[in-house]
Protein backbone atom coordinates (compact mmCIF):
# COMPACT_ATOMS: atom_id res chain seq x y z
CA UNK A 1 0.00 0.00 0.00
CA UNK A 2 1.57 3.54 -0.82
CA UNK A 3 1.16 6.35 1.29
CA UNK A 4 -1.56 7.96 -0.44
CA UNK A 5 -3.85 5.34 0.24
CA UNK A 6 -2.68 4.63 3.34
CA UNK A 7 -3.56 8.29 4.14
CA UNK A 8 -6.37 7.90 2.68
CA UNK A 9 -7.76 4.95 4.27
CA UNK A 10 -10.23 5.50 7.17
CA UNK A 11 -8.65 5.24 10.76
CA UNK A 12 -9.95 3.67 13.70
CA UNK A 13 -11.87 5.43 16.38
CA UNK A 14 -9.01 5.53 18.95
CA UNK A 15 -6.18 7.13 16.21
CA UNK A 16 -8.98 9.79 15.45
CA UNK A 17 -9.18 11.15 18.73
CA UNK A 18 -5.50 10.74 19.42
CA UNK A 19 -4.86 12.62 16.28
CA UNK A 20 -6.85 15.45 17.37
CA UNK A 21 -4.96 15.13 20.65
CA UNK A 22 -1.55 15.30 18.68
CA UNK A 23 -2.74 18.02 16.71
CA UNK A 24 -3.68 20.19 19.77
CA UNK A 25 -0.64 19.29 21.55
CA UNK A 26 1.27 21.17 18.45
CA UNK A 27 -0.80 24.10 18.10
CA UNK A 28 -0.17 24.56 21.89
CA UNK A 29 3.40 24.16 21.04
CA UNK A 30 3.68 26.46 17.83
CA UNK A 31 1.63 29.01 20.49
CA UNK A 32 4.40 28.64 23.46
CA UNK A 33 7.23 29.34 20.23
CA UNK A 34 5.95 31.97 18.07
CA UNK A 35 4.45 33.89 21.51
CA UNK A 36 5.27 37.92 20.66
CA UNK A 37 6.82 38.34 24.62
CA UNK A 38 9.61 37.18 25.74
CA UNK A 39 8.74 33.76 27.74
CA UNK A 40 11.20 31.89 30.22
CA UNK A 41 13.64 29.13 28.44
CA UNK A 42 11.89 26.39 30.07
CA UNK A 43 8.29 27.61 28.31
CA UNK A 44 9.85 27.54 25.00
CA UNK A 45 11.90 24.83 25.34
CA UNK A 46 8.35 22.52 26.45
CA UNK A 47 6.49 24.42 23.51
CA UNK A 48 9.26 22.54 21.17
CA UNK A 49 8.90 19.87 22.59
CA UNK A 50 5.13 19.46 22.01
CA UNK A 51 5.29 21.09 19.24
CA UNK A 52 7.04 17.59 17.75
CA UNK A 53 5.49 15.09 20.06
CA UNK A 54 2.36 16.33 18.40
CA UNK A 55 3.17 16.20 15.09
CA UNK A 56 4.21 12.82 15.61
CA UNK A 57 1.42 11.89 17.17
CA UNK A 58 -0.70 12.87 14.53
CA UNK A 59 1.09 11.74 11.92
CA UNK A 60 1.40 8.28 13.60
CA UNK A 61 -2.42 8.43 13.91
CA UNK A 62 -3.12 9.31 10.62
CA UNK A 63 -1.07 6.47 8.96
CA UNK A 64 -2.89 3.81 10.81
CA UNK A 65 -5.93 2.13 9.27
CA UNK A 66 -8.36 0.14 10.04
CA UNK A 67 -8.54 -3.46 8.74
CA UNK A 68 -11.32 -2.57 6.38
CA UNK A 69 -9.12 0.19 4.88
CA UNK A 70 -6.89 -1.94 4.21
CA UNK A 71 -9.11 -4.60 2.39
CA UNK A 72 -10.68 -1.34 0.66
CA UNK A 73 -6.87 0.05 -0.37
CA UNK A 74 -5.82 -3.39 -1.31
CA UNK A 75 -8.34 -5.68 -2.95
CA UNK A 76 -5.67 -8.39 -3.69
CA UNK A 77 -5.86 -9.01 0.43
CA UNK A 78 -8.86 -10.86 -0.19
CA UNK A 79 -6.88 -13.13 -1.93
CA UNK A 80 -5.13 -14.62 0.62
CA UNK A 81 -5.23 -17.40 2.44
CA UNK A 82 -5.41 -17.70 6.46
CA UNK A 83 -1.78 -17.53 6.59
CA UNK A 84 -1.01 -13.96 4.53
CA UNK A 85 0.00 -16.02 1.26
CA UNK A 86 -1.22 -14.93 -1.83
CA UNK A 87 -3.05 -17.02 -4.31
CA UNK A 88 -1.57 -15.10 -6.94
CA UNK A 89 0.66 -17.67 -9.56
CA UNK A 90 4.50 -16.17 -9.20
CA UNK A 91 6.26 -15.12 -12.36
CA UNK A 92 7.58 -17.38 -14.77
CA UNK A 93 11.09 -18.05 -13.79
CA UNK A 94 11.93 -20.28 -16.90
CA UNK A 95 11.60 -17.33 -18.87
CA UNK A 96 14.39 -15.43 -17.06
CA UNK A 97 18.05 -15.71 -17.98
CA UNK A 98 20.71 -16.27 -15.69
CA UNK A 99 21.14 -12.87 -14.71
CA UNK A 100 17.32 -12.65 -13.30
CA UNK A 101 16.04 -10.68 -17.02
CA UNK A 102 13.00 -11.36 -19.01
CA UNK A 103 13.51 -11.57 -22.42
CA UNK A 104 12.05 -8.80 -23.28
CA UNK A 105 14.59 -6.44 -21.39
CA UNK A 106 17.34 -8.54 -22.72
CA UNK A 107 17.45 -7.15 -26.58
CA UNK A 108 17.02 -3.51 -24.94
CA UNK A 109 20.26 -3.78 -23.11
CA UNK A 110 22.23 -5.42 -26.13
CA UNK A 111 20.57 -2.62 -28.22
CA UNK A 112 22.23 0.42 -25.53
CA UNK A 113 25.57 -2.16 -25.16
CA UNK A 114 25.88 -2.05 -29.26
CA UNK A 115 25.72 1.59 -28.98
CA UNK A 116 27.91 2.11 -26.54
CA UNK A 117 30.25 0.50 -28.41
CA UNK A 118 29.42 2.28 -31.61
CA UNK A 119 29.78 5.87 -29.45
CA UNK A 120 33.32 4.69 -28.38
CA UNK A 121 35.11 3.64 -31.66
């Protein structure tokens, strides 16, 4: 799953209120830094530190998913057995050369190796 989706995905109940928590935590943060007087060290240096617990916090909380997200983000799950392995047939490994390449990459790279050649006489 790429992050998109996995942004995208809906959270569970829990990781939505702790993001809002994490998300309040920095805006109390960003407060206690940008403030316009002069606060003690120990203020500012707490307001930077919430500042990046929350962020983490929320960004930890937005990246989780529920289980059905992920079934929704990734319809292949649903092809798997009990155990996590996929159904899905693996690739073809006769067809690969030696080297791991299919043979359709194979005339590509003698195409770029012959000129290579032909750029260096």
């Amino acid at each position: 799953m790429n992050l998109i989706k996995r942004v995208k995905a809906p959270s569970p109940k829990f990781f939505k209120v702790l993001r809002n928590i994490g998300l309040a935590l920095a805006a109390v943060g960003g407060t206690l830094l940008a403030s316009p007087i002069a606060l003690p060290l120990v203020l500012t240096s707490v307001g930077g530190y919430l500042a990046v617990a929350g962020g983490v916090i929320s960004a930890v909380s937005q990246l989780t998913t529920a289980e059905e997200g992920l079934r929704q983000a990734q319809p292949d799950l649903a092809q798997q057995d009990q155990h996590g392995i996929s159904q899905q047939p693996e690739p073809d490994l006769a067809q690969q050369d030696q080297h791991g390449l299919s043979p359709q990459v194979q005339p590509d790279l003698a195409q770029q190796a012959q000129h290579e050649l032909a750029e260096d006489e």
